[in-house]
Protein backbone atom coordinates (compact mmCIF):
# COMPACT_ATOMS: atom_id res chain seq x y z
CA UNK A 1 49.05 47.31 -66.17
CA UNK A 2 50.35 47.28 -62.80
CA UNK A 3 51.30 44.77 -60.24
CA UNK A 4 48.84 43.70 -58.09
CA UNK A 5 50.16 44.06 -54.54
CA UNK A 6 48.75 42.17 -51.67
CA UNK A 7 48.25 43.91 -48.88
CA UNK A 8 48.54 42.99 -45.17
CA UNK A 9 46.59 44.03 -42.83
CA UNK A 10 47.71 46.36 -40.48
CA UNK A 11 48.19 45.83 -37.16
CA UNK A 12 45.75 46.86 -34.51
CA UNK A 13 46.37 48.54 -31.42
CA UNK A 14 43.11 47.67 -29.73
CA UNK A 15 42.17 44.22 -28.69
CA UNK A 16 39.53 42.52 -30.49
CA UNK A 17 36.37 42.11 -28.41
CA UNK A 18 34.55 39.41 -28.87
CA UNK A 19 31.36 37.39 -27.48
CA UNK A 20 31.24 33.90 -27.05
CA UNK A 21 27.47 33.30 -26.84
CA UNK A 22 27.42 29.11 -26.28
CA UNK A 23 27.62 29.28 -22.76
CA UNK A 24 24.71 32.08 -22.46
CA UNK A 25 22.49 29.90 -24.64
CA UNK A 26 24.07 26.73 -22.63
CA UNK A 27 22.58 28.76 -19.22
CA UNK A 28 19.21 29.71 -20.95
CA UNK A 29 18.40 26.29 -22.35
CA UNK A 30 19.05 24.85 -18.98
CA UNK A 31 16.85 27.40 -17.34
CA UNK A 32 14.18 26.76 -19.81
CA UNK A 33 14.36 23.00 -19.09
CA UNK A 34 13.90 24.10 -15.13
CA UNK A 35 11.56 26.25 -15.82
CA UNK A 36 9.08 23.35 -17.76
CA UNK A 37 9.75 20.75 -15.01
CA UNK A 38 8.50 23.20 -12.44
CA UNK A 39 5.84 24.79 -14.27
CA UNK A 40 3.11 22.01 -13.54
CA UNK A 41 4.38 21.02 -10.17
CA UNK A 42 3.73 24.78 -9.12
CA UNK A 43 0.03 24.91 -11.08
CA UNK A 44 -0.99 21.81 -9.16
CA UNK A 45 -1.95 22.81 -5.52
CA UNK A 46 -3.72 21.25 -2.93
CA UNK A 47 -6.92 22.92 -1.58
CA UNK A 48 -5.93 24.27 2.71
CA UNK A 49 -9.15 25.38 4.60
CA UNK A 50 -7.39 28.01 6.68
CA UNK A 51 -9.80 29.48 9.07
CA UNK A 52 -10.05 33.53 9.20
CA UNK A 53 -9.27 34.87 12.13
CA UNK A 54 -12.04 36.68 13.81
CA UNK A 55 -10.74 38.25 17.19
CA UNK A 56 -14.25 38.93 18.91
CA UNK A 57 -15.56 35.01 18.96
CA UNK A 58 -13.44 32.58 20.22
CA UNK A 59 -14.91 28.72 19.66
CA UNK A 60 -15.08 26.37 22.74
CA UNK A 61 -12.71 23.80 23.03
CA UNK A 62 -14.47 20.57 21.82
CA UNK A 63 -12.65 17.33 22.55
CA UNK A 64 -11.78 15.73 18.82
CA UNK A 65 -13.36 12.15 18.29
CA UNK A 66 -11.02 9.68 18.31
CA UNK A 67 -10.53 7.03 15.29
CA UNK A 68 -8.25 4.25 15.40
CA UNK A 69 -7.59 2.38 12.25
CA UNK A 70 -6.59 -1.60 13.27
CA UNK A 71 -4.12 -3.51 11.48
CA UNK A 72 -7.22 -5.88 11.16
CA UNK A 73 -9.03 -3.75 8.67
CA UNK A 74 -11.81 -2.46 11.24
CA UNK A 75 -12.15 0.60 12.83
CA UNK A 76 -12.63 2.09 16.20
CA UNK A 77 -14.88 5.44 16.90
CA UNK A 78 -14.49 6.21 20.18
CA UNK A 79 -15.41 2.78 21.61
CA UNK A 80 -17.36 1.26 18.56
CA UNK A 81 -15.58 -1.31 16.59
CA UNK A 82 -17.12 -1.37 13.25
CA UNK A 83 -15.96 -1.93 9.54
CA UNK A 84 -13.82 0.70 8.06
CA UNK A 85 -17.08 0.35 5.77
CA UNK A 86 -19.53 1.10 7.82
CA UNK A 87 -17.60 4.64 9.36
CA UNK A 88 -19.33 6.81 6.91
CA UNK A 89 -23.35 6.77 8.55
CA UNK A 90 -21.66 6.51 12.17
CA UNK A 91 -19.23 9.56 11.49
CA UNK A 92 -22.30 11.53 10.34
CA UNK A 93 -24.12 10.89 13.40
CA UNK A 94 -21.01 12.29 15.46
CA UNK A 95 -20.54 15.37 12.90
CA UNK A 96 -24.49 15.91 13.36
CA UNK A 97 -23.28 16.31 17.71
CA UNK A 98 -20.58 18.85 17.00
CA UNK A 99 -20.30 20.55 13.59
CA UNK A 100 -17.27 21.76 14.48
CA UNK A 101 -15.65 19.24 16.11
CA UNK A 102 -12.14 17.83 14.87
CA UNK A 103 -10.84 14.31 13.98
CA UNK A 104 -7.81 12.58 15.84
CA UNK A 105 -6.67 9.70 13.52
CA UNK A 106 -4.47 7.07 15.10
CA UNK A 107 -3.32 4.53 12.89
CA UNK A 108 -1.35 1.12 13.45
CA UNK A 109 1.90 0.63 11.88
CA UNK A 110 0.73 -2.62 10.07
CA UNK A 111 -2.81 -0.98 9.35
CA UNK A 112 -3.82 -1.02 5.25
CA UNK A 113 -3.34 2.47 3.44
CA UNK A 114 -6.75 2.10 1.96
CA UNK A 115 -8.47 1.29 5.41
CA UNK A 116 -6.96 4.87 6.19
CA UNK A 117 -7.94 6.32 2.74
CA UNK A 118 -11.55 5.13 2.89
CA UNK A 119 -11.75 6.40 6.72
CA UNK A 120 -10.39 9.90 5.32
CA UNK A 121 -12.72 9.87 2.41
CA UNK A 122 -15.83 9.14 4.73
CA UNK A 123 -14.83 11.96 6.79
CA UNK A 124 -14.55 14.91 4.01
CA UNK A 125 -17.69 13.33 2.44
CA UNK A 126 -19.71 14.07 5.98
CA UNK A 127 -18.19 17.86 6.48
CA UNK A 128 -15.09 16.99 8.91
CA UNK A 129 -12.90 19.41 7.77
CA UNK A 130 -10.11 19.39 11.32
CA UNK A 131 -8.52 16.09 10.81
CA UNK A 132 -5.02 15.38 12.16
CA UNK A 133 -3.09 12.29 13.10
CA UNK A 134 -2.22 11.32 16.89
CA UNK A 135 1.49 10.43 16.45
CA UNK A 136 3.12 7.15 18.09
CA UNK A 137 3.75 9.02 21.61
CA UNK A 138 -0.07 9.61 21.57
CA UNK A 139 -1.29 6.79 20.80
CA UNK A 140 -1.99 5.97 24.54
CA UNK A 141 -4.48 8.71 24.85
CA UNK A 142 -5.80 7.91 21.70
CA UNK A 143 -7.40 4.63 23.22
């Protein structure tokens, strides 16, 4: 029987390439975690009526009705102090006037956020569909 001899490997002249894959599943996992926090924030959208544009008819200006929304809880439409309440039958008889005619919110500093929300609400439920909000510089004209 002969002696077992233990062999050495021998030397290579290439370098040994290898892959470490940790970081590249680090990366993916973290994209995958983006990915799921995003997901629903990007699935959940909020409804824009954008008018088409239609070249050949061209609406007439119509001057929007004012609302102010008081600090006190009431409401002004165009001169009418009323409940916040009570806006929903008065702001159909104005829609009824001019279909088409816009909203120009101006609201108090120290007004309640559900005197505004209620006012809002009462305006979709009618048909307003042009509401914006008169800023503090245009609150003057707003009166």
């Amino acid at each position: 029987m002969m002696p077992m001899r233990f062999l050495r490997p021998a030397p290579r002249s290439t370098a040994m390439a290898d892959i470490n894959v940790t970081p590249l599943i680090d990366v993916m996992l973290c994209l995958l975690v983006v990915f799921l926090i995003a997901a629903p924030a990007l699935a959940s959208r909020i409804p824009l009526d954008v008018p088409g544009r239609s070249p050949d008819t061209q609406d007439e200006l119509v001057e929007p009705l004012k609302i102010r929304v008081l600090a006190s809880g009431q409401i002004t439409i165009g001169q009418q102090v009323m409940a916040a309440t009570d806006a929903e039958p008065a702001l159909l008889v104005q829609w009824r006037e001019a279909p088409k005619r816009g909203l120009a919110l101006a609201v108090e500093p120290d007004a309640s956020f559900d005197t505004l929300a209620q006012v809002l609400g009462s305006a979709r439920n009618v048909g307003f569909r042009k509401i914006g909000f008169v800023g503090a510089n245009d609150q003057a004209t707003a009166r």
